[in-house]
Protein backbone atom coordinates (compact mmCIF):
# COMPACT_ATOMS: atom_id res chain seq x y z
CA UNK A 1 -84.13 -98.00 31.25
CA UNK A 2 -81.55 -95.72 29.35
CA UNK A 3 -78.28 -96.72 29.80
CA UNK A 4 -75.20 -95.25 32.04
CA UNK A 5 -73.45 -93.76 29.01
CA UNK A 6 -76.48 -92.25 27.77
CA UNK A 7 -77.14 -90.77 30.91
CA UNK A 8 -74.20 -89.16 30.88
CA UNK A 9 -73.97 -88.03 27.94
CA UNK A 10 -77.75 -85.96 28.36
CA UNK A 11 -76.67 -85.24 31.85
CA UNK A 12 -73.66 -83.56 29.47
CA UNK A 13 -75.49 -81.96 26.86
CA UNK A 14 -77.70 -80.49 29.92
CA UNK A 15 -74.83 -78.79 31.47
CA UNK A 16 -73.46 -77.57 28.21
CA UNK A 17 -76.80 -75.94 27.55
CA UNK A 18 -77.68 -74.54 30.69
CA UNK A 19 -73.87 -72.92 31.11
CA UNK A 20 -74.20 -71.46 27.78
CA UNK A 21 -77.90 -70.18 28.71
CA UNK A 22 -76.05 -68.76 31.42
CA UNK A 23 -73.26 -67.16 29.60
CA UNK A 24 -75.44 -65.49 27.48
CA UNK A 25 -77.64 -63.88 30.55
CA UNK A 26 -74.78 -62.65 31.56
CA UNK A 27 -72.95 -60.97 28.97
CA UNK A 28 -74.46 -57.62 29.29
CA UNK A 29 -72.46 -57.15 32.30
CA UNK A 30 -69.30 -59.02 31.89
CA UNK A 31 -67.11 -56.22 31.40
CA UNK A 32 -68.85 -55.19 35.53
CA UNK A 33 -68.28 -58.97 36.13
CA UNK A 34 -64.24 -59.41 34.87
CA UNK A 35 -63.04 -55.87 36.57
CA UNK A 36 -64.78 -57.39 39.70
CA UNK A 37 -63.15 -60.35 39.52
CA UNK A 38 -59.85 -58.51 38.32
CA UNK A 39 -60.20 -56.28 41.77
CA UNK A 40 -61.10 -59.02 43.94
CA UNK A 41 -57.57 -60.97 42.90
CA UNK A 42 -55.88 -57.76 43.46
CA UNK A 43 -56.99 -56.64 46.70
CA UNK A 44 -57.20 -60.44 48.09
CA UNK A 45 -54.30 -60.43 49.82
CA UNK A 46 -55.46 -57.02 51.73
CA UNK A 47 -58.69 -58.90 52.56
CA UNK A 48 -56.81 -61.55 54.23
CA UNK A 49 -54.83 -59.77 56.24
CA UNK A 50 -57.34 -57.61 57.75
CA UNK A 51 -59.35 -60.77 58.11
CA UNK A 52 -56.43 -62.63 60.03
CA UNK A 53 -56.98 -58.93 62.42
CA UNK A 54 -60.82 -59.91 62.84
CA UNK A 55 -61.31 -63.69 62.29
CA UNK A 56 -64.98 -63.33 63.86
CA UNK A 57 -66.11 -60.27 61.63
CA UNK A 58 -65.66 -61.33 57.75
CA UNK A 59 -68.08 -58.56 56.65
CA UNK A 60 -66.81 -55.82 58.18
CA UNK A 61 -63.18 -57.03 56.89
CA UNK A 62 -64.79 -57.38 53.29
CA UNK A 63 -66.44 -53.52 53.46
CA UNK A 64 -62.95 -52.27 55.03
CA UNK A 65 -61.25 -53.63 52.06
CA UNK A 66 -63.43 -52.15 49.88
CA UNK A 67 -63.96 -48.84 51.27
CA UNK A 68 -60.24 -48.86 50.43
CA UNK A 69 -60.24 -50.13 46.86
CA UNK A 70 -63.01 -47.15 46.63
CA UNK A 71 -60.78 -44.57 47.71
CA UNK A 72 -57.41 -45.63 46.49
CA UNK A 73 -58.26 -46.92 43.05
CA UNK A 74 -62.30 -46.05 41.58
CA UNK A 75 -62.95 -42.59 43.49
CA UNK A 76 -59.92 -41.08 41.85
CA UNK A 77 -60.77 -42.72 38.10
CA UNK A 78 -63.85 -40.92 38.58
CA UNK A 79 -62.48 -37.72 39.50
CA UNK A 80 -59.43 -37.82 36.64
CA UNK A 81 -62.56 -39.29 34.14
CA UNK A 82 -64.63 -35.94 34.92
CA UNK A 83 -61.43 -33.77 34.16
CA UNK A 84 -60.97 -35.38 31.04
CA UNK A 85 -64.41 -34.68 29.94
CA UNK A 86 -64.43 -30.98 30.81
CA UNK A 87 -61.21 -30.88 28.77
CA UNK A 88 -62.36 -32.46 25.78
CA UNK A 89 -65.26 -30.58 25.75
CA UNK A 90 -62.89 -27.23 25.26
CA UNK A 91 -60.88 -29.03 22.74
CA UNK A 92 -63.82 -29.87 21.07
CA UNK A 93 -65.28 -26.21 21.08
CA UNK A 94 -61.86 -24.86 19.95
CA UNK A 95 -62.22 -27.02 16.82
CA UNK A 96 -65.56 -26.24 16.06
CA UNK A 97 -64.88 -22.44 16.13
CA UNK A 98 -61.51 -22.78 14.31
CA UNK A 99 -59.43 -21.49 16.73
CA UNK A 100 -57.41 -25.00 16.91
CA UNK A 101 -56.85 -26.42 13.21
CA UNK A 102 -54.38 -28.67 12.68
CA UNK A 103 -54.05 -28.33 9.16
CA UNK A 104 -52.49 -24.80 10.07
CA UNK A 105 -50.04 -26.82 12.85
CA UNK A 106 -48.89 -28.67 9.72
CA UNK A 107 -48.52 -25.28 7.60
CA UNK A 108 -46.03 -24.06 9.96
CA UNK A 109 -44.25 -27.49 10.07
CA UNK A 110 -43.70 -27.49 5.97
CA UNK A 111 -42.53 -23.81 6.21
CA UNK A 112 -40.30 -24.50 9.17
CA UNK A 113 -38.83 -27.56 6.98
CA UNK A 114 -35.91 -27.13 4.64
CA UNK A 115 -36.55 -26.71 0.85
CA UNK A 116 -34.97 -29.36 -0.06
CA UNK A 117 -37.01 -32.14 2.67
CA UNK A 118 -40.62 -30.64 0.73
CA UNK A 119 -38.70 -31.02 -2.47
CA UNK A 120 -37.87 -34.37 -1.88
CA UNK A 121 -41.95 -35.33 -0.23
CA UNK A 122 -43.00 -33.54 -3.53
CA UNK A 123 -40.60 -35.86 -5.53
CA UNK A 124 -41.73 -39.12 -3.89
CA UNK A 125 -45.30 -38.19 -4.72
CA UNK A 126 -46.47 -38.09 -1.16
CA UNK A 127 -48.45 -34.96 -1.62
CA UNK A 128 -48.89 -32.05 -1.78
CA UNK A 129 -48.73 -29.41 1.21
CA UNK A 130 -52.12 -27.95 0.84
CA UNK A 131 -53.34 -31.71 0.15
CA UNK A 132 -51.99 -32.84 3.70
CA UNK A 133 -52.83 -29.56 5.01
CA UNK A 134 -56.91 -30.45 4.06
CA UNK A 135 -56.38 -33.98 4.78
CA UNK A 136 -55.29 -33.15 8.62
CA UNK A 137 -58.19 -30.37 9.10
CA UNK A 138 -60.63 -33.50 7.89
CA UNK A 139 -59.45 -36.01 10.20
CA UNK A 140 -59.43 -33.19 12.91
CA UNK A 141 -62.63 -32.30 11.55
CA UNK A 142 -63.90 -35.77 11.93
CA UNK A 143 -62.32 -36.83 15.16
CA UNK A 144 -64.32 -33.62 17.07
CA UNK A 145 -67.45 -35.15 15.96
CA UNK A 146 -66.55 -38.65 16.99
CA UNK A 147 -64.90 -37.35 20.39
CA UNK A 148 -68.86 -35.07 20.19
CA UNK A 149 -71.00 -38.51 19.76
CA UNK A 150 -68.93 -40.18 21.99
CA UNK A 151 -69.65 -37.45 24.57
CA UNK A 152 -73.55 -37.97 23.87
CA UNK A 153 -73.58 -41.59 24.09
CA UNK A 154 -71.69 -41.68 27.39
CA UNK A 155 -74.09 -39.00 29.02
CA UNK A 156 -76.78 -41.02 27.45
CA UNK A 157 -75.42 -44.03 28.98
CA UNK A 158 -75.40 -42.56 32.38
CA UNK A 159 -78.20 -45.42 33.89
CA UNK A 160 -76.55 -48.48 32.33
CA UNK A 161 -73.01 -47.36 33.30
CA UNK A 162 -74.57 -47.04 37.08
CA UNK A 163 -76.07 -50.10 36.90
CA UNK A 164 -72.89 -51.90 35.61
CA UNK A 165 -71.04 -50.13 38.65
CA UNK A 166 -73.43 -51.13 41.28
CA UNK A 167 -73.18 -54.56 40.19
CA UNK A 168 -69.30 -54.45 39.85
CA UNK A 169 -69.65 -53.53 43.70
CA UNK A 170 -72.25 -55.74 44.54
CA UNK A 171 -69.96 -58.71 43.16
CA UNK A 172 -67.13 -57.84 44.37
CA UNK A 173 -68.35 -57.61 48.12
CA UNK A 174 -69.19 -61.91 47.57
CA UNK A 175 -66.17 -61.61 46.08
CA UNK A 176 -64.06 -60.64 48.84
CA UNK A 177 -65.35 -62.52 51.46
CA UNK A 178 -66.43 -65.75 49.47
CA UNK A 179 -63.85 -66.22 46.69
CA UNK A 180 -61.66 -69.00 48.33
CA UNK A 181 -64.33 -70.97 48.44
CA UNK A 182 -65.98 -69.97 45.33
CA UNK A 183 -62.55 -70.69 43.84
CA UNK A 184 -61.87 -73.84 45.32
CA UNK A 185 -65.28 -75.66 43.82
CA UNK A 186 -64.28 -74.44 40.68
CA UNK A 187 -61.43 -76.26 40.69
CA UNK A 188 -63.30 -79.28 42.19
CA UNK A 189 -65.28 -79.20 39.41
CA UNK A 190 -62.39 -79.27 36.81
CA UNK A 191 -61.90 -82.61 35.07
CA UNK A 192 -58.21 -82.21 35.54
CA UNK A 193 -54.94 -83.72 37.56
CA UNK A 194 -54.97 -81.81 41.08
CA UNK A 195 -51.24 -80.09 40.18
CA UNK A 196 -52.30 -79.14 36.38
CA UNK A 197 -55.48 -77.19 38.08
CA UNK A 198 -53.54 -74.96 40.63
CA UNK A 199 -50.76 -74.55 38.51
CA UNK A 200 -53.77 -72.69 35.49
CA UNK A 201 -55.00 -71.21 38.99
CA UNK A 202 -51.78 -69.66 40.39
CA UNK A 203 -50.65 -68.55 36.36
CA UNK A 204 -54.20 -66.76 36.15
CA UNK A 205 -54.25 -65.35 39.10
CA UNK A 206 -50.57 -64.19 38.85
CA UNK A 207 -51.34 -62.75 35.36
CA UNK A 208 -54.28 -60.63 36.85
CA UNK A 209 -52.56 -59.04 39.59
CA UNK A 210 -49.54 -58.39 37.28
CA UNK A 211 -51.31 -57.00 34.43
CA UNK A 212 -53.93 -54.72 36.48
CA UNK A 213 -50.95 -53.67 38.74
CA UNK A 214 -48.57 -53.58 36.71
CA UNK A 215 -49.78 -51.91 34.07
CA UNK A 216 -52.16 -49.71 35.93
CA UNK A 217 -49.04 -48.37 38.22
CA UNK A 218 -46.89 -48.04 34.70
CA UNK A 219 -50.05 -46.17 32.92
CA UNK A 220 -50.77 -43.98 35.92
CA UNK A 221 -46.77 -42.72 36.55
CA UNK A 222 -46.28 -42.00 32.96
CA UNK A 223 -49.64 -40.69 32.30
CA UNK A 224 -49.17 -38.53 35.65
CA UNK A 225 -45.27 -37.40 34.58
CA UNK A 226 -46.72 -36.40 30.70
CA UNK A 227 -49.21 -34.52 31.71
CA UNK A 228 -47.10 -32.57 34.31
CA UNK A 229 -44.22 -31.45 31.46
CA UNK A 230 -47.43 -30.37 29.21
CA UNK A 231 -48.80 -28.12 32.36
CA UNK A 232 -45.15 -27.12 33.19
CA UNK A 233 -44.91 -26.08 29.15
CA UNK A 234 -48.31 -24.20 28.76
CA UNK A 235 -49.81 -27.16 26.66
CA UNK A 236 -53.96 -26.80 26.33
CA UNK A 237 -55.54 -30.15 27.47
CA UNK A 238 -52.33 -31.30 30.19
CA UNK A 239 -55.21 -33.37 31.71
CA UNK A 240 -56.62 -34.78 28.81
CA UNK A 241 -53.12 -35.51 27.26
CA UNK A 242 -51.61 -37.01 30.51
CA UNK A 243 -54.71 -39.51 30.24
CA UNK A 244 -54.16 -40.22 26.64
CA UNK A 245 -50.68 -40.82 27.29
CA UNK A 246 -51.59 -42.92 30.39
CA UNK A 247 -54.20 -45.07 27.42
CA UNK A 248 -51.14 -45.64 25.37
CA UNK A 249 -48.73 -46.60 28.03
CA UNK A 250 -50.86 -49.72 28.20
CA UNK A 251 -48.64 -51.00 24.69
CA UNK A 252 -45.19 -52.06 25.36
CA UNK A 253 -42.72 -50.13 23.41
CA UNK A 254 -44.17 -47.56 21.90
CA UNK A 255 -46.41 -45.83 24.81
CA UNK A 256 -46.55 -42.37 25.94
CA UNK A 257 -43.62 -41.47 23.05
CA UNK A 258 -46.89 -41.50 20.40
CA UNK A 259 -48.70 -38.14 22.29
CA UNK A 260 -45.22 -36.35 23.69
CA UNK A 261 -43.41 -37.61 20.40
CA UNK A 262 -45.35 -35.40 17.55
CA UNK A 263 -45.60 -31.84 19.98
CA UNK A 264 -41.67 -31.79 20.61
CA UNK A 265 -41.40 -32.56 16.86
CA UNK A 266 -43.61 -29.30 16.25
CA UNK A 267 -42.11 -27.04 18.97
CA UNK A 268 -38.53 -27.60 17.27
CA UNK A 269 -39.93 -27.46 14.14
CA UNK A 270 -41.80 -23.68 14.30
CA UNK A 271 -38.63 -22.28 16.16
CA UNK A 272 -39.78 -23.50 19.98
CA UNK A 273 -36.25 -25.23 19.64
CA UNK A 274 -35.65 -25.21 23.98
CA UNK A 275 -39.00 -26.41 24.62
CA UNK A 276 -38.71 -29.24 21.98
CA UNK A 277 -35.71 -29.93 23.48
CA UNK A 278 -37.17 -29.82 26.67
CA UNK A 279 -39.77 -32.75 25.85
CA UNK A 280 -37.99 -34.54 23.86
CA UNK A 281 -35.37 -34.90 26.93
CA UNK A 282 -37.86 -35.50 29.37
CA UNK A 283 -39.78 -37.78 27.34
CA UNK A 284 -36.82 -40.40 26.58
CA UNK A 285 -35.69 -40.04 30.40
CA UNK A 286 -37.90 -39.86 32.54
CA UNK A 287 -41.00 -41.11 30.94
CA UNK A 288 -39.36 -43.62 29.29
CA UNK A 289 -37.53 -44.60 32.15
CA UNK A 290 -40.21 -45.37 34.00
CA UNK A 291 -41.44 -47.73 31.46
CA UNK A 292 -38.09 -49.38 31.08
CA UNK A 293 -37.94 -49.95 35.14
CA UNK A 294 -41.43 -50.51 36.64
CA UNK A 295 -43.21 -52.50 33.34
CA UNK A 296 -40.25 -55.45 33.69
CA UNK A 297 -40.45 -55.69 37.57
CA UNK A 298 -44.72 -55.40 37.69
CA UNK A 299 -45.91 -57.37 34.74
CA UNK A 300 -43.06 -58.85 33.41
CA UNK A 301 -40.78 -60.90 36.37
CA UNK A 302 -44.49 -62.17 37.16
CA UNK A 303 -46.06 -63.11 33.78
CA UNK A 304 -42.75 -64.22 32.14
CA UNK A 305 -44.18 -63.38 28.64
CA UNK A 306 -41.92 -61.57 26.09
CA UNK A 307 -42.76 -58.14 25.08
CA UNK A 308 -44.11 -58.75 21.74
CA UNK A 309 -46.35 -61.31 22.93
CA UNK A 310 -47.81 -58.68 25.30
CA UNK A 311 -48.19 -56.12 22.51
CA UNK A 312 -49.94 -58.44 20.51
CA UNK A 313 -52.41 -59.42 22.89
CA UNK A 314 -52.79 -56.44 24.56
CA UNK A 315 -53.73 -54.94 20.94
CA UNK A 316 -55.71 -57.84 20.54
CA UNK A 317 -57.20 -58.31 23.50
CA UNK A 318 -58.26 -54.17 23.21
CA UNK A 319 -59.97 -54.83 19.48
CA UNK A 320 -62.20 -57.57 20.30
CA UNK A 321 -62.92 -56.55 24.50
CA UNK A 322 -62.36 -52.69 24.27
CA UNK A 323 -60.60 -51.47 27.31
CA UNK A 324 -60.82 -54.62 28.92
CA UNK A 325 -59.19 -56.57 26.63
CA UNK A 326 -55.80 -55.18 27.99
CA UNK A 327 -55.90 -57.52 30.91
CA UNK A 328 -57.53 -60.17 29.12
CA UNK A 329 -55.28 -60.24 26.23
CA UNK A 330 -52.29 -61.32 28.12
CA UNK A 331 -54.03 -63.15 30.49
CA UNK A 332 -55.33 -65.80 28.02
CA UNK A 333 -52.20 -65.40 26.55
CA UNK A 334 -50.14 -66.78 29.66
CA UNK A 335 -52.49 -69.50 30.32
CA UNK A 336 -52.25 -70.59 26.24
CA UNK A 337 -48.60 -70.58 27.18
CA UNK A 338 -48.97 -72.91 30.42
CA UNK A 339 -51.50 -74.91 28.77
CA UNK A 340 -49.07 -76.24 26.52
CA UNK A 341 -46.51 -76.19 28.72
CA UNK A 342 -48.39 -79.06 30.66
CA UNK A 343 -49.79 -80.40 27.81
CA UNK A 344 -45.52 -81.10 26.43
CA UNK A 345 -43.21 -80.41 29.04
CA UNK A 346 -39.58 -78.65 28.22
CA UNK A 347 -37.10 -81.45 28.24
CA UNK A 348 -34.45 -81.16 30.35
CA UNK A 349 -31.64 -80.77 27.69
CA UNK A 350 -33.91 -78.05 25.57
């Protein structure tokens, strides 16, 4: 008869195994898995309440809340998605026929410039006018055929990005209505001190609904405010900008500034001095603004992480998970953080 330590120890390897053989099934869809489990933490609190309204009728509770999370969050993504498509599209057609080159924007930037600003890029060896000039209309070049494939591949991709949604759904129904129980034999099952568990419970959870909310709510008001000044200015694209400069909201810091930035540079600079002005002004106040107010009372009073340690996950986190990484950058981040925290404990006179 095999002893109790060896038992264990196969009864170990077994559960290693099979969890892995698990993992692996299903990877396809964990980016459909995470956002369902990102929604479900968000829109928890929603469930229970309307399920403290009808105690006898979870189901209907759990398809209430997420008729709502349909209509308030996904329905619109879908609609602002399809804009952004039609407007890239144009963009893309514009290049193609040469009626937008960016090589020329830059043209009328050097000749806008004072002599002795090209004298000095001239002296420094940067290059050459007509080098950056053919440089620009390359990337440009070069970034319509990526933006082209990318266009392809996503109508290509139609079935599996349907499936993926479905299943987002699907999960996020069980979710809903089963989570607090789901989440509670998780914890059961953790080999850890009861206080250490729902403290990495609470922080995770916490760091979800801050990131998602935060961020999202952040992303959507700046993204919403940039592409109204574009509209308001006669800028091609105000759709496709706005979400660009929604995208880039997602890093601390730097943000929206990198789209609005560069055209109020180029208005001033080819003799639009007002509406340069005008963006530039708007930009720093009100867009920034809003990330200066909203970001540190949504992500940051909850997650209590600095802002470089978001940046560097979140840019992270993006790299290795694509989109998704921006919530689970900072998430594993803030539980790296607590882990240690419980692992040494501040001293009282640090």
């Amino acid at each position: 008869m095999p002893s109790e330590k060896t038992t264990n120890r196969t009864f170990l390897l077994l559960l290693i195994a099979v969890s892995a053989g698990f993992g692996v099934i299903l990877w396809p869809f964990i980016g459909a898995i995470f956002w369902a489990l990102a929604l479900a933490i968000l829109f928890h609190p929603l469930n229970k309440r309307l399920l403290q309204r009808m105690p006898s009728k979870p189901n209907l509770a759990t398809l209430v809340t997420l008729a709502l999370c349909l209509l308030g969050v996904i329905l619109p993504l879908v609609l602002i998605a399809t804009s952004v498509v039609s407007e890239t599209v144009i963009i893309y057609n514009r290049m193609s026929t040469g009626q937008l080159d960016f090589g020329t924007y830059f043209q009328q930037i050097s000749a806008a410039m004072p002599a002795w600003l090209n004298d000095l890029l001239q002296r420094i060896n940067l290059a050459s006018t007509q080098e950056i000039q053919s440089k620009l209309s390359s990337v440009a070049a070069e970034a319509g055929k990526l933006i082209a494939g990318k266009a392809v591949e996503l109508g290509q991709n139609t079935l599996g990005f349907v499936v993926s949604f479905g299943i987002m759904l699907y999960l996020l129904f069980f979710l809903l209505r089963d989570g607090t129980r789901l989440a509670q034999r998780v914890r059961n099952a953790i080999p850890m001190e009861r206080e250490h568990k729902q403290a990495l419970a609470d922080k995770f959870a916490t760091v979800i609904r801050a990131t998602v909310k935060g961020n999202l709510v952040v992303a959507c008001a700046q993204g919403a405010l940039g592409g109204l000044i574009f509209w308001i200015l006669d800028i091609q694209g105000a759709v496709l900008w706005g979400v660009l400069m929604a995208f880039l909201s997602l890093l601390p810091a730097v943000g929206a500034s990198l789209i609005w930035g560069p055209v109020s540079i180029y208005f001033m600079a080819t003799g639009s001095v007002t509406q340069g002005l005008v963006l530039a002004t708007y930009g720093v106040v009100v867009i920034g603004l809003v990330d200066n107010i909203l970001r540190p009372i949504l992500v940051g009073k909850d997650t209590k992480l600095p802002d470089y340690i978001v940046l560097i996950t979140t840019l992270g986190g993006m790299s290795i998970f694509g989109l998704t990484g921006f919530v689970i950058g900072p998430a594993i981040a803030a539980l790296f953080i607590a882990c240690w925290e419980i692992f040494s404990p501040q001293q009282p006179d640090e």
